[in-house]
C-alpha atoms as a PDB file:
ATOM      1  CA  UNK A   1       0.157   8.422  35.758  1.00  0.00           C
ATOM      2  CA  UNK A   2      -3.492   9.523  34.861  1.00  0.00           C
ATOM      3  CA  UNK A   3      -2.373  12.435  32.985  1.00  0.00           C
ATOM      4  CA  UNK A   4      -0.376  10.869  30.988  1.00  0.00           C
ATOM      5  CA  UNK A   5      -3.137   8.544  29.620  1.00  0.00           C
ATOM      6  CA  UNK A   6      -5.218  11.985  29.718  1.00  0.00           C
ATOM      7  CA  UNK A   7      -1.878  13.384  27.152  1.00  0.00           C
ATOM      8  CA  UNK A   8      -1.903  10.447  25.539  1.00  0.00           C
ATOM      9  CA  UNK A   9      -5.541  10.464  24.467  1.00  0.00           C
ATOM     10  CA  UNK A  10      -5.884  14.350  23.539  1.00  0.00           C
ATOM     11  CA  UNK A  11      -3.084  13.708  21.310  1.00  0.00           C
ATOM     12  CA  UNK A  12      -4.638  11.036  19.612  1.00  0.00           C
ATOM     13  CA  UNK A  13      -7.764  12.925  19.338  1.00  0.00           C
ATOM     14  CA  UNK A  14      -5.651  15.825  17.902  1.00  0.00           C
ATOM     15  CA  UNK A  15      -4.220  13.525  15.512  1.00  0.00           C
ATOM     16  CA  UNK A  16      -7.637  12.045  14.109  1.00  0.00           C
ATOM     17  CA  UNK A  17      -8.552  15.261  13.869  1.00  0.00           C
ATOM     18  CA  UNK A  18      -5.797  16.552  11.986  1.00  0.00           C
ATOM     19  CA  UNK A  19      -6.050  13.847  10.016  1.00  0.00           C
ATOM     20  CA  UNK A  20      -9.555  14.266   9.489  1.00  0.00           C
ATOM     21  CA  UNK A  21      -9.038  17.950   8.414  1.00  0.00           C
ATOM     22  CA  UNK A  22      -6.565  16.961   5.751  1.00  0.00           C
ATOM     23  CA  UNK A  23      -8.272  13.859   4.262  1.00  0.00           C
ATOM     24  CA  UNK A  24     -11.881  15.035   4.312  1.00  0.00           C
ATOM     25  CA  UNK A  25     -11.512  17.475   1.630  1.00  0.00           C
ATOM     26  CA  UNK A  26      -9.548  14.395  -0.642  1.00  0.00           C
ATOM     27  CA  UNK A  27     -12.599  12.211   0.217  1.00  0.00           C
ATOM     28  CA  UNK A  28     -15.749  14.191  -0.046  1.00  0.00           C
ATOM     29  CA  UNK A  29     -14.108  16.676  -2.945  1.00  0.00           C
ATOM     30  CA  UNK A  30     -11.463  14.566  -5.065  1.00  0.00           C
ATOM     31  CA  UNK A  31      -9.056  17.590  -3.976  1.00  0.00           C
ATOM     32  CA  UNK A  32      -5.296  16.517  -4.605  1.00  0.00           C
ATOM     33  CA  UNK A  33      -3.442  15.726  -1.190  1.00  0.00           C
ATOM     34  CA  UNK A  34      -0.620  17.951  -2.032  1.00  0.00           C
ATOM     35  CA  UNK A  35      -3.161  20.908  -2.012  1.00  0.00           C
ATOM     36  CA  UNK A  36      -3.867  20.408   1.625  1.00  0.00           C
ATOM     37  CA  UNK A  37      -0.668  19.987   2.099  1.00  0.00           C
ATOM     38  CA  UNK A  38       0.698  23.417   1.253  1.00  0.00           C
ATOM     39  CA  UNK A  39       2.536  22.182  -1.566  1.00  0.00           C
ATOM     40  CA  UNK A  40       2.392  23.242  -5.627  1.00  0.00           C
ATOM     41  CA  UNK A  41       2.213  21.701  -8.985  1.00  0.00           C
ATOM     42  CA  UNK A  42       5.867  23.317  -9.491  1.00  0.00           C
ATOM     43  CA  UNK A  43       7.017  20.677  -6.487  1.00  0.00           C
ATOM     44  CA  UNK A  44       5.384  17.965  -7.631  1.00  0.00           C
ATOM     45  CA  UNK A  45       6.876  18.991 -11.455  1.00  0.00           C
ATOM     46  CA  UNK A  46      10.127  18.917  -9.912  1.00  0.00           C
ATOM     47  CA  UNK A  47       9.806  15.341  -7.959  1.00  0.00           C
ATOM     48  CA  UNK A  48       8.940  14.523 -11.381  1.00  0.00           C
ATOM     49  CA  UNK A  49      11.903  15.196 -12.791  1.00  0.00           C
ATOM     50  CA  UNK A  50      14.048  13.910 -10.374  1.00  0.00           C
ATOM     51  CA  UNK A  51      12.574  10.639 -10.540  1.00  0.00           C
ATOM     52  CA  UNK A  52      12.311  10.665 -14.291  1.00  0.00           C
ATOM     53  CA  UNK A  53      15.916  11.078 -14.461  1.00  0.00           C
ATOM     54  CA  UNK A  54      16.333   8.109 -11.878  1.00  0.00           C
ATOM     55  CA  UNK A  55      14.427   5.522 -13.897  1.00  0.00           C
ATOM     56  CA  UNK A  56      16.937   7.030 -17.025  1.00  0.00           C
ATOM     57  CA  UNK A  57      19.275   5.587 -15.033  1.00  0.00           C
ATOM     58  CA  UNK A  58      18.089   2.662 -14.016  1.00  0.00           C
ATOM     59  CA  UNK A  59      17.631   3.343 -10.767  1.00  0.00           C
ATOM     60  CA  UNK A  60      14.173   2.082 -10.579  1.00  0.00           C
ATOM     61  CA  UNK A  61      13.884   1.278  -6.603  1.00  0.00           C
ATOM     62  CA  UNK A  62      14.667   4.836  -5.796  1.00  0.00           C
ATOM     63  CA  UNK A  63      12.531   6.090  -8.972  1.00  0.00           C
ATOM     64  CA  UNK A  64       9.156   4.222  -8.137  1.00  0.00           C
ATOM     65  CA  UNK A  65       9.506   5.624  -4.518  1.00  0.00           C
ATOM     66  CA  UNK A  66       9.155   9.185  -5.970  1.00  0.00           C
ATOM     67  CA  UNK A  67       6.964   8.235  -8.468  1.00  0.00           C
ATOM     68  CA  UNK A  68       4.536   6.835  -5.862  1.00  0.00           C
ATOM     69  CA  UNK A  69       5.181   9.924  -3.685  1.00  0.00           C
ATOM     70  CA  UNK A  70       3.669  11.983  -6.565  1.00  0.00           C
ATOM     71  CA  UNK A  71       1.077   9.614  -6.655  1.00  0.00           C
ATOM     72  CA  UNK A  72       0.017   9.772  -2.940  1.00  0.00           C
ATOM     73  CA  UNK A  73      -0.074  14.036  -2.979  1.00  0.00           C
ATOM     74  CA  UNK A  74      -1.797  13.473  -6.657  1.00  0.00           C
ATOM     75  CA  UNK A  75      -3.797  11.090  -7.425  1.00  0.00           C
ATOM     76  CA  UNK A  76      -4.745  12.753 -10.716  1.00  0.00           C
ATOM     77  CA  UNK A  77      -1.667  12.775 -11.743  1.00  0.00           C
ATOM     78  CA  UNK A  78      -0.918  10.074 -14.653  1.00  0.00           C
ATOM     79  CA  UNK A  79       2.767  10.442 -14.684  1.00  0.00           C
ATOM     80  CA  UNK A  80       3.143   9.232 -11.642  1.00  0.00           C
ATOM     81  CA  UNK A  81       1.027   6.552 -12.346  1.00  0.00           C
ATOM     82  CA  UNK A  82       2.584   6.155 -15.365  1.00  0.00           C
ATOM     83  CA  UNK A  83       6.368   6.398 -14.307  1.00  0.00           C
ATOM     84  CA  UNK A  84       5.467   3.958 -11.098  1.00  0.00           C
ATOM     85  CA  UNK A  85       3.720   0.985 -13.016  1.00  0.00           C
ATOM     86  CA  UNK A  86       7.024   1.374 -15.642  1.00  0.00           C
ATOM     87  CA  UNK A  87       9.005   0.850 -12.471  1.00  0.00           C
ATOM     88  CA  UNK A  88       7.148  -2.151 -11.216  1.00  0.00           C
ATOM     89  CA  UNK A  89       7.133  -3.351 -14.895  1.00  0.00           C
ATOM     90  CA  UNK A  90      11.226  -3.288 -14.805  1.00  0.00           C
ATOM     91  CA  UNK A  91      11.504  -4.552 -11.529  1.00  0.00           C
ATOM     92  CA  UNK A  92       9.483  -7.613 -12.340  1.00  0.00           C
ATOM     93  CA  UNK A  93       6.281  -6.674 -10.501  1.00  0.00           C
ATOM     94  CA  UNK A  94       4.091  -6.708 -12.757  1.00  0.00           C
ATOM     95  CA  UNK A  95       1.299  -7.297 -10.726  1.00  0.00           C
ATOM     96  CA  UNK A  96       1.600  -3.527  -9.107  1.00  0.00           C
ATOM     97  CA  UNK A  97       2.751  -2.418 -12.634  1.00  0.00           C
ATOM     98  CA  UNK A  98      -1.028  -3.539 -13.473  1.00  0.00           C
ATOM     99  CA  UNK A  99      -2.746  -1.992 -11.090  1.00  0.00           C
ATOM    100  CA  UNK A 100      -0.764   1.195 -11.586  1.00  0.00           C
ATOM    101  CA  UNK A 101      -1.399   1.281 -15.208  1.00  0.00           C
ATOM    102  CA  UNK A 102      -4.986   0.845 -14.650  1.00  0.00           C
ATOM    103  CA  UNK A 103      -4.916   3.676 -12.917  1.00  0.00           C
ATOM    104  CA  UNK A 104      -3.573   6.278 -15.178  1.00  0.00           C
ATOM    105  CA  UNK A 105      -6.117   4.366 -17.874  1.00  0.00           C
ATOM    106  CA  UNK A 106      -9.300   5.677 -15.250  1.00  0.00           C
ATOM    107  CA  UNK A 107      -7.590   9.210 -15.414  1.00  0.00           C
ATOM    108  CA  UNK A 108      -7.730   9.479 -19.103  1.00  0.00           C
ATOM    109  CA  UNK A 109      -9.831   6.489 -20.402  1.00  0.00           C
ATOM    110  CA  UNK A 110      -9.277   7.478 -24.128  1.00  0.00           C
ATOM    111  CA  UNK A 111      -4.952   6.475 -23.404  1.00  0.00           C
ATOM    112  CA  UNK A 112      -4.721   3.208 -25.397  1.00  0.00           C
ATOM    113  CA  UNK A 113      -0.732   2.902 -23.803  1.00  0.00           C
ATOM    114  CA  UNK A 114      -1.212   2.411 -20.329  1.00  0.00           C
ATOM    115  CA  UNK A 115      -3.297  -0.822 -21.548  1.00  0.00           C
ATOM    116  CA  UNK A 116      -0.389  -1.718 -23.736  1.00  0.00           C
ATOM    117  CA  UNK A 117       1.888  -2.085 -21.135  1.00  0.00           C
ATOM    118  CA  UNK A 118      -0.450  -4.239 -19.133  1.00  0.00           C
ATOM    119  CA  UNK A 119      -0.339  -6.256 -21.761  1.00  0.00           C
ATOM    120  CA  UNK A 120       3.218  -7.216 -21.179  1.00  0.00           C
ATOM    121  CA  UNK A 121       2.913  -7.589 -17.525  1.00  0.00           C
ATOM    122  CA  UNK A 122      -0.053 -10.038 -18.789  1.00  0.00           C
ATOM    123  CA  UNK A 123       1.948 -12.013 -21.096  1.00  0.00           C
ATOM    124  CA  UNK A 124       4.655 -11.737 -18.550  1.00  0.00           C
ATOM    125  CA  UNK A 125       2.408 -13.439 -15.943  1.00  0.00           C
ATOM    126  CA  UNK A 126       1.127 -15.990 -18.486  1.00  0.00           C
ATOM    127  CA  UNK A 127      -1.902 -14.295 -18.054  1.00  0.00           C
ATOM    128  CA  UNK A 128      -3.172 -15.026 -21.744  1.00  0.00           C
ATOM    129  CA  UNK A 129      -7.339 -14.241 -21.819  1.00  0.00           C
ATOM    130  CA  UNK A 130      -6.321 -11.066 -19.197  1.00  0.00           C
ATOM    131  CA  UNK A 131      -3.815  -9.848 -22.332  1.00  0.00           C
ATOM    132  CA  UNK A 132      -6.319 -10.695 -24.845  1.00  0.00           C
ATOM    133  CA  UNK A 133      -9.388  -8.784 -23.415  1.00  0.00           C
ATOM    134  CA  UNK A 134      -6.580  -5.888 -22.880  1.00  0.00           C
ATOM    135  CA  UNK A 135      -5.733  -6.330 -26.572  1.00  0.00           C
ATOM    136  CA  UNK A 136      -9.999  -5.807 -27.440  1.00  0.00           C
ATOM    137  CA  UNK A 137      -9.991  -2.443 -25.591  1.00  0.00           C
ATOM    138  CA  UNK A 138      -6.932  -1.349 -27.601  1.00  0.00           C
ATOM    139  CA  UNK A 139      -8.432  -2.253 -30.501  1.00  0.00           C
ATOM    140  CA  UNK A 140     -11.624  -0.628 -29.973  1.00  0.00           C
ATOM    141  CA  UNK A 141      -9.939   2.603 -28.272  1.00  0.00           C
ATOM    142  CA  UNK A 142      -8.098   2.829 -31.099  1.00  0.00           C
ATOM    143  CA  UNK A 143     -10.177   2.003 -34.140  1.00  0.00           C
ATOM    144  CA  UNK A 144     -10.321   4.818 -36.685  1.00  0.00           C
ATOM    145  CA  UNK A 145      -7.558   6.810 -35.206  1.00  0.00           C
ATOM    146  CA  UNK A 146      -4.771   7.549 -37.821  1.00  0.00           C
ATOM    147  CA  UNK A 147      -2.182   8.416 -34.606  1.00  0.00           C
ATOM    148  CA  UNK A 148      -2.234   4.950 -33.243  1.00  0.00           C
ATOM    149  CA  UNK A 149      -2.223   3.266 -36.410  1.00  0.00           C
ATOM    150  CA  UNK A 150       1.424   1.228 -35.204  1.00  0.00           C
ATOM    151  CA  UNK A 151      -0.597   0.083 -32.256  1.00  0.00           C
ATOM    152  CA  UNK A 152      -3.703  -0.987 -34.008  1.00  0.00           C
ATOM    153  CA  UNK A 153      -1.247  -3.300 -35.904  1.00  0.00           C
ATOM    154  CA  UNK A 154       0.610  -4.391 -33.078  1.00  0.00           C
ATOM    155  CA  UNK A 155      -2.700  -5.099 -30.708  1.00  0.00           C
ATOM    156  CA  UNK A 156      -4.366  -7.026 -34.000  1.00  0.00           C
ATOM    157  CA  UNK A 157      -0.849  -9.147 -34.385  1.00  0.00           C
ATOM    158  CA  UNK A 158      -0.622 -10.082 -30.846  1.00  0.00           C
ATOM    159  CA  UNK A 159      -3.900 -10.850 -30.276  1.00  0.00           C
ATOM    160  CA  UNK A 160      -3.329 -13.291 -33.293  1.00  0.00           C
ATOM    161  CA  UNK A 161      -0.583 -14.804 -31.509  1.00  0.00           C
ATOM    162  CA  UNK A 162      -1.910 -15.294 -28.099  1.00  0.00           C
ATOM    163  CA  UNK A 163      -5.174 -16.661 -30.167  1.00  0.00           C
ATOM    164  CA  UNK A 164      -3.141 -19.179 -31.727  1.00  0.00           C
ATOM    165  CA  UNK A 165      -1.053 -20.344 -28.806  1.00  0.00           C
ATOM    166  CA  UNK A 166      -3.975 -20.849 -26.415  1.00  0.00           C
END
C-alpha cells in the first residue's frame, strides 16, 4: 500500500515537471507550444486547411475545434484566431467570437477586420456603446488608408445608425 502512494506521488512529480519543462519556455519566452511539442509550421498549415475546408462546409462545431487546436500550439497564430471567433460568430457565440477576435487584433493591432466582426457580435448582443467604441478604432485605424476605404464608409454609416437609434 505505501508504495503505491510513493508511485503515485513520483508520478505526479514527473508530471509537474514535465509540464513545467514544456510550459516554461511558452511563459518566460512567448515560444509557440507546438515548438516544444515537436511539431512544425507545415502541421499546423495543414490543420489549417482541414479546418478551413470544414467551416466551407458548414461544419463549424468540428471547424472551431481545430481552429482552437491551432490556437493552443500557436498562440501567434491569427488564423486560428481568426477562423475560431468566425466559428463562434456562426454558432451564435458571440461572446467567445469577441474575445477571439480580440485576440488576433493584439497580434497585429494595425487589422481593422477582426474589430469589424466584433462589431456584429456587438450589435448581435445589443451591445450598442461596445459596437460604437469598436466603430472609433476602425475609424481611426483606418483613416487615410486608400485599401480600407469600403470600411471607412461602412464603420462611419453604422456608427450613424447605432448613434441615431440609441
Amino acid at each position: 500500500m505505501t508504495e503505491n502512494k510513493t508511485q503515485g506521488r513520483t508520478s505526479i512529480k514527473d508530471s509537474a515537471k514535465k509540464m513545467s519543462e514544456t510550459f516554461t519556455p511558452l511563459l518566460t519566452k512567448g515560444v509557440p507550444l507546438y515548438i516544444t511539442r515537436g511539431l512544425t509550421k507545415e502541421d499546423l498549415d495543414a490543420l489549417y486547411l482541414i479546418a478551413y475546408n470544414l467551416y466551407s462546409e458548414k461544419k463549424y462545431q468540428e471547424a472551431v475545434q481545430i481552429f482552437e487546436t491551432i490556437t493552443f500550439y500557436n498562440h501567434f497564430d491569427r488564423r486560428g484566431w481568426i477562423g475560431t471567433a468566425a466559428c463562434y460568430q456562426m454558432l451564435g457565440r458571440y461572446s467567445d467570437a469577441i474575445m477571439s477576435y480580440s485576440s488576433a487584433s493584439l497580434i497585429d493591432v494595425q487589422d481593422p477586420l477582426p474589430i469589424f466582426h466584433s462589431v456584429e457580435c456587438y450589435i448581435a448582443l445589443k451591445r450598442y456603446s461596445e459596437a460604437l467604441s469598436a466603430l472609433e478604432a476602425i475609424l481611426t485605424l483606418t483613416k487615410n488608408n486608400s485599401e480600407f476605404a469600403n470600411l471607412t464608409n461602412w464603420a462611419m454609416k453604422m456608427k450613424e445608425t447605432l448613434q441615431k437609434a440609441k
